[in-house]
N, C-alpha and C. Protein backbone atom coordinates (compact mmCIF):
# COMPACT_ATOMS: atom_id res chain seq x y z
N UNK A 1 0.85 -1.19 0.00
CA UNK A 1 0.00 0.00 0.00
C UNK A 1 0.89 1.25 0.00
N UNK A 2 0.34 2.03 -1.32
CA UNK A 2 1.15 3.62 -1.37
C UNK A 2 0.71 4.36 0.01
N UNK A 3 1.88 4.99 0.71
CA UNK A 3 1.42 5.88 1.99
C UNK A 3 1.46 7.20 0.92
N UNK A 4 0.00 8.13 0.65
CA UNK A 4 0.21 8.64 -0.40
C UNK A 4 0.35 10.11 -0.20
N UNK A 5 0.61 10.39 1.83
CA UNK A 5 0.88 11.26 2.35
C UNK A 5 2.41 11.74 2.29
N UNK A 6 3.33 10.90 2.38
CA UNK A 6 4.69 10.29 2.15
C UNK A 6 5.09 10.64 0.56
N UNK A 7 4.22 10.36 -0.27
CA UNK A 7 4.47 10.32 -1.72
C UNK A 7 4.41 12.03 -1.98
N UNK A 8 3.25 12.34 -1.57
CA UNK A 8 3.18 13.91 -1.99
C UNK A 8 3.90 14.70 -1.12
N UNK A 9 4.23 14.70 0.24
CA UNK A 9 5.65 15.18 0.82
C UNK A 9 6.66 15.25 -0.12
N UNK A 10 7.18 14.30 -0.45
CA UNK A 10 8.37 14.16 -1.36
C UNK A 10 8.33 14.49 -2.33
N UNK A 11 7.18 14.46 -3.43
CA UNK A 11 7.53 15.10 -4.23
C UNK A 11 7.26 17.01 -4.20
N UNK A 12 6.57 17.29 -3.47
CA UNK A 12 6.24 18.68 -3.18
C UNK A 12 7.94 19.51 -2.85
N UNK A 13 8.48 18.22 -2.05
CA UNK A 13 9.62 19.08 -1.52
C UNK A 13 10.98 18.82 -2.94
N UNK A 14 10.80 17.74 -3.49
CA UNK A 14 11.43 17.98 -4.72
C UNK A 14 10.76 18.85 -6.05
N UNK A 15 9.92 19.23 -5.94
CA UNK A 15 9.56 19.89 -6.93
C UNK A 15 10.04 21.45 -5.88
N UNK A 16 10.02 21.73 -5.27
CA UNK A 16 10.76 23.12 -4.90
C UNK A 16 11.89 23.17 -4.73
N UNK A 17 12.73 21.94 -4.67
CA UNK A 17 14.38 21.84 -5.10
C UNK A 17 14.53 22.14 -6.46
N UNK A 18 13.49 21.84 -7.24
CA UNK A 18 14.05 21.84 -8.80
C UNK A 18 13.41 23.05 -9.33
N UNK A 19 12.55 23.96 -8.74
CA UNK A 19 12.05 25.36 -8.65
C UNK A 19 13.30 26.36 -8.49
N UNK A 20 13.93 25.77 -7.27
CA UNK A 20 14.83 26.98 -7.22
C UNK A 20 15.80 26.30 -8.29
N UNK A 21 16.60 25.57 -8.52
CA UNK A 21 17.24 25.23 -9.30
C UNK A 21 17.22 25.52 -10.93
N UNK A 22 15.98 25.83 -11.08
CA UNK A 22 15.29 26.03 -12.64
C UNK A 22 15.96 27.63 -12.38
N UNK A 23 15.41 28.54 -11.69
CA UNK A 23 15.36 29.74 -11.29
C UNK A 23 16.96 30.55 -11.32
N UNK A 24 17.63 29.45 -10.50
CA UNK A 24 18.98 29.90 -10.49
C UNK A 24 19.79 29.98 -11.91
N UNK A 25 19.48 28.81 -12.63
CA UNK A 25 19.48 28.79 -14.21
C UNK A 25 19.46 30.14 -15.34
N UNK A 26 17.98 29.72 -14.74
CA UNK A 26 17.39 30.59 -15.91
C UNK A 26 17.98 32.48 -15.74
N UNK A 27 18.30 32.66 -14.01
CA UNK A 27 18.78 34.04 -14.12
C UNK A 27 20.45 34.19 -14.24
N UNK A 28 20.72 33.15 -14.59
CA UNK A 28 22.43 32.98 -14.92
C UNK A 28 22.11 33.22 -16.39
N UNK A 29 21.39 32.63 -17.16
CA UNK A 29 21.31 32.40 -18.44
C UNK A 29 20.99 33.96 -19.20
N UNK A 30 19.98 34.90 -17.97
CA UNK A 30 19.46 36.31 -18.16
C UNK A 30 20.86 37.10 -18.04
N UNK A 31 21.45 37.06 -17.18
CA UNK A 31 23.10 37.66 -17.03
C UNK A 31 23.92 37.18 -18.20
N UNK A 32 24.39 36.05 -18.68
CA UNK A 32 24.63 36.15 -20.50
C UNK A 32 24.06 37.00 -21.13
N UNK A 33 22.26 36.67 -21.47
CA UNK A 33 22.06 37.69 -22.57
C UNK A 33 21.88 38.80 -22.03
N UNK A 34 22.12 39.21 -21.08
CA UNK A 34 22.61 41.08 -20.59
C UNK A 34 23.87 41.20 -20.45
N UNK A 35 24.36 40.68 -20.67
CA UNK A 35 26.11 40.96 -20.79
C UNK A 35 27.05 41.43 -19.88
N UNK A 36 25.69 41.05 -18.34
CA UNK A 36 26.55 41.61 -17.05
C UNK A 36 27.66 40.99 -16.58
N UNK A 37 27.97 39.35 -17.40
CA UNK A 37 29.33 38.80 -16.98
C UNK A 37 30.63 39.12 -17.65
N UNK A 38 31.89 39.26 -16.49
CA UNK A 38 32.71 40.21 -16.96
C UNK A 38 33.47 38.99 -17.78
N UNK A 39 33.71 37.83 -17.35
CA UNK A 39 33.66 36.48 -18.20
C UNK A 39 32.66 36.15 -19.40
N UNK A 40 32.31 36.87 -20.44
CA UNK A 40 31.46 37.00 -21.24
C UNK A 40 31.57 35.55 -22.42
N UNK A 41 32.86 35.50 -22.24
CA UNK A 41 32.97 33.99 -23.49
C UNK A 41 32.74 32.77 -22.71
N UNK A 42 33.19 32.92 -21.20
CA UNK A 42 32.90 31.88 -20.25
C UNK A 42 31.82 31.30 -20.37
N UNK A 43 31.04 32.57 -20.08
CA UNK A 43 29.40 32.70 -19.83
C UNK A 43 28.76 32.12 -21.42
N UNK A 44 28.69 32.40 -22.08
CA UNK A 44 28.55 31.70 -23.73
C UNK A 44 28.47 30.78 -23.68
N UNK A 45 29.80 30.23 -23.30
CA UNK A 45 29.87 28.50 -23.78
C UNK A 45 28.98 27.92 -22.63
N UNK A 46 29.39 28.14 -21.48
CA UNK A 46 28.51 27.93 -20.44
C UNK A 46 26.70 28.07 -20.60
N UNK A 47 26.36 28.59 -21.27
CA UNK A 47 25.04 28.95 -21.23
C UNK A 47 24.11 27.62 -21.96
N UNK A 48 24.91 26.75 -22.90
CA UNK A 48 24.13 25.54 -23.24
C UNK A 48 23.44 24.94 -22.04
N UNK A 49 24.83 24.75 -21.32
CA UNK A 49 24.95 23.93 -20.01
C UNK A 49 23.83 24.62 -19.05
N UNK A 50 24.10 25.94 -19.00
CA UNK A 50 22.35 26.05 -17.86
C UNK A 50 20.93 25.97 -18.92
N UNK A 51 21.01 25.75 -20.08
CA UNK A 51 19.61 25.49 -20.79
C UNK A 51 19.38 24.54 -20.71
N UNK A 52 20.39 23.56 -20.47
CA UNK A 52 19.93 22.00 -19.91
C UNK A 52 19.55 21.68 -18.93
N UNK A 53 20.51 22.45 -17.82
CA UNK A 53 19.72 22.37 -16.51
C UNK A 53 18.76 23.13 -16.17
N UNK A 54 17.97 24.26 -17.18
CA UNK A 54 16.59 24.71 -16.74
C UNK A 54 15.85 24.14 -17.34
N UNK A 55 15.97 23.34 -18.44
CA UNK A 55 15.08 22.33 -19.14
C UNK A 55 14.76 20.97 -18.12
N UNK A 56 15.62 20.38 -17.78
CA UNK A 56 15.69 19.61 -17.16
C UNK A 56 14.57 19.43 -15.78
N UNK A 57 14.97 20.31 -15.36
CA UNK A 57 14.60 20.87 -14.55
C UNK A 57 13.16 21.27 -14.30
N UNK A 58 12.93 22.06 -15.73
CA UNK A 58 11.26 22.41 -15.69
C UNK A 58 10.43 20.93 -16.18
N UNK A 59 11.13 20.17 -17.04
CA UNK A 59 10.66 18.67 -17.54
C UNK A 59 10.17 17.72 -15.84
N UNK A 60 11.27 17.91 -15.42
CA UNK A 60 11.30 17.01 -14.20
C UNK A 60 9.86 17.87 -13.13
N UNK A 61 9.19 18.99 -13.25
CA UNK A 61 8.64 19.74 -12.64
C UNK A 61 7.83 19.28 -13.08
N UNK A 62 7.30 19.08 -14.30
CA UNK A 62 6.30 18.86 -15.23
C UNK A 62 5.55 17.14 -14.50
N UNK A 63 6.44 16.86 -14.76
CA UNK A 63 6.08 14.94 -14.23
C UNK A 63 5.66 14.86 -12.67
N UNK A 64 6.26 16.15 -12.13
CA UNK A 64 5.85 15.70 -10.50
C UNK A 64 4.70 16.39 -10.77
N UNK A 65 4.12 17.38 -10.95
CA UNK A 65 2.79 17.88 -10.95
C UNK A 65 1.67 17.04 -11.80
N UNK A 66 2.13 16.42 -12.92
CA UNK A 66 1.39 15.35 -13.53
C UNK A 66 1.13 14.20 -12.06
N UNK A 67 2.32 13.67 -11.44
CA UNK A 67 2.01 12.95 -10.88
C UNK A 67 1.09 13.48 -9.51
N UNK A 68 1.41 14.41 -8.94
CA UNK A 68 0.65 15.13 -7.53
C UNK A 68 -1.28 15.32 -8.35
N UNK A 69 -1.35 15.23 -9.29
CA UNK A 69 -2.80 15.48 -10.08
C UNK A 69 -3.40 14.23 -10.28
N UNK A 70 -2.23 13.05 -10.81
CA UNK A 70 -2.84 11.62 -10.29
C UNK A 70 -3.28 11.45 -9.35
N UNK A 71 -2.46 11.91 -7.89
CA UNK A 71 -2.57 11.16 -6.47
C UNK A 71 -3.64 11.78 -5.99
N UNK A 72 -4.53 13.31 -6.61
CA UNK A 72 -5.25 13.96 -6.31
C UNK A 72 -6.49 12.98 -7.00
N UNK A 73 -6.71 12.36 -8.33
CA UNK A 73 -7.61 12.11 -9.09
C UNK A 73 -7.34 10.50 -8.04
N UNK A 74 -6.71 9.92 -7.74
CA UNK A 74 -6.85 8.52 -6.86
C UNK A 74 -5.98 7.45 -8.31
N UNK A 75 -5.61 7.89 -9.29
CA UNK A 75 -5.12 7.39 -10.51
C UNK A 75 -3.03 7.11 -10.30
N UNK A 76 -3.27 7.51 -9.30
CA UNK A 76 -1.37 7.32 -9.15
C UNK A 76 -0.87 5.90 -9.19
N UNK A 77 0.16 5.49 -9.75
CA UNK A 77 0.98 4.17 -9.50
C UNK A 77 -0.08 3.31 -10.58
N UNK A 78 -0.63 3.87 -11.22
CA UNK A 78 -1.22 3.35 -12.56
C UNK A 78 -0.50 3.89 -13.83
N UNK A 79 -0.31 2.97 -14.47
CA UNK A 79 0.41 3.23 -15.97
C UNK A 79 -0.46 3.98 -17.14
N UNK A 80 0.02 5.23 -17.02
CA UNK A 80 -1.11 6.09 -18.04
C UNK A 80 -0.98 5.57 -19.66
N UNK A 81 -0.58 4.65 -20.08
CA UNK A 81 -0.79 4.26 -21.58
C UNK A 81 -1.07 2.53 -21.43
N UNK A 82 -0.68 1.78 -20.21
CA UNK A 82 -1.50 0.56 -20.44
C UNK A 82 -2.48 0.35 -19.38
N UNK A 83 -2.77 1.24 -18.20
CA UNK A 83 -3.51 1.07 -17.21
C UNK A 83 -2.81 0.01 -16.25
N UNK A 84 -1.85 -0.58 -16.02
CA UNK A 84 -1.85 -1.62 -15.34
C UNK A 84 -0.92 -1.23 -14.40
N UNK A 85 -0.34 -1.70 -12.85
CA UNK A 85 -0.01 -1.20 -11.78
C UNK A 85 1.53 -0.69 -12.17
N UNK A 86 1.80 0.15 -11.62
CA UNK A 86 3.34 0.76 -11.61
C UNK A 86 4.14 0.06 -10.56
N UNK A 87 4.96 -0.53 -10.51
CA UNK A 87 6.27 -1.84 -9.76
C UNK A 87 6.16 -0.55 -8.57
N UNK A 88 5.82 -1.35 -7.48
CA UNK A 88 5.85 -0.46 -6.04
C UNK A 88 7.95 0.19 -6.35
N UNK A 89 8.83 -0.96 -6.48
CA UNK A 89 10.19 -0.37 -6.83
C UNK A 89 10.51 0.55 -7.07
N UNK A 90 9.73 0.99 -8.61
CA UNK A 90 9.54 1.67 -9.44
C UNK A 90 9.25 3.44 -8.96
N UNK A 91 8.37 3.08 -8.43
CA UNK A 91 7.91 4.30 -7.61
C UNK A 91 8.36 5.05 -6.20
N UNK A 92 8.85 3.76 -5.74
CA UNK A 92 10.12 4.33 -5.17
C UNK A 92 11.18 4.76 -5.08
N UNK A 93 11.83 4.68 -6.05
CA UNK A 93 12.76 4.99 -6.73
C UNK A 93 12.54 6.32 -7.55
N UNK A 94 11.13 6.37 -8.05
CA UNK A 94 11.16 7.61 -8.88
C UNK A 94 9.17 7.57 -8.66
N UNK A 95 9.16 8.43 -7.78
CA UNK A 95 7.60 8.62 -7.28
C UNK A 95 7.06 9.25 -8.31
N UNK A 96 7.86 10.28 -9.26
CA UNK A 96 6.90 10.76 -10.44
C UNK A 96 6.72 10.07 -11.79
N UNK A 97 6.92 8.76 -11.34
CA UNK A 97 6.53 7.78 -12.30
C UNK A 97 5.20 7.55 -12.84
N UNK A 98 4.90 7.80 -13.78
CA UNK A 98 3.59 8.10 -14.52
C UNK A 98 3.33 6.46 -15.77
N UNK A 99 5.02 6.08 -15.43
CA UNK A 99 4.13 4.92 -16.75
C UNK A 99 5.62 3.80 -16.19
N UNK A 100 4.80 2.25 -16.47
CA UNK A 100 5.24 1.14 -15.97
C UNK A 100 7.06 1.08 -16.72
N UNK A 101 7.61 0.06 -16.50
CA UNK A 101 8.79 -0.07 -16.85
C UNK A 101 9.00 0.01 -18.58
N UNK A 102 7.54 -1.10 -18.77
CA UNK A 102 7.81 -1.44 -20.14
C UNK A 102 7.26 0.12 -20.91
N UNK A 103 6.26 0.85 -20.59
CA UNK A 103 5.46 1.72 -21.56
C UNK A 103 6.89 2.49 -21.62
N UNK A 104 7.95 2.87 -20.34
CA UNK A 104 8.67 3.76 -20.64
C UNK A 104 9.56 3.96 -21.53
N UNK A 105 9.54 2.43 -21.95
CA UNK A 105 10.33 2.70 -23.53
C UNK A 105 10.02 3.07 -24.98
N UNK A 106 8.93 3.15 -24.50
CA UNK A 106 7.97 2.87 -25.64
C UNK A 106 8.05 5.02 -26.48
């Protein structure tokens, strides 16, 4: 049995790790295109590297709120493309798991 008090703790508090983290990004990335770094070529090459980690970041945001909207609808730890149970493992390991081992390759 999902403790599904436990589930949305955790992800609430990782989705505001990856809030500020998106944030810190994205205003490093605003200091490139304002040209306030005195390291300006640094900052350039560097700037792929924080579009990945604010992508990342907002992606990974995306799945926990998908998943906190399952646990709200009673639909969590169900596989949204075959319906069938999500590996308790699975979800422990990664609580914003929205689809079983196999759909995820798919």
């Amino acid at each position: 049995m999902i403790d599904q008090d436990k589930v949305r703790e955790r992800l609430e508090k990782r989705r505001r790790e990856l809030l500020v983290r998106q944030g810190r990004a994205e205003r490093d990335l605003q200091g490139v295109a304002d040209g306030d770094s005195e390291d300006r070529e640094i900052a350039v090459r560097n700037s792929k590297v924080l579009e990945a980690i604010a992508k990342a970041a907002a992606d990974e945001v995306a799945d926990i709120e998908e998943a906190l909207l399952r646990l709200s609808r009673g639909t969590y730890g169900i596989c949204k493309h075959c319906s069938q149970p999500i590996a308790p493992r699975r979800l422990a390991a990664m609580p914003e798991a929205i689809t079983c081992h196999g759909c995820s390759y798919e």
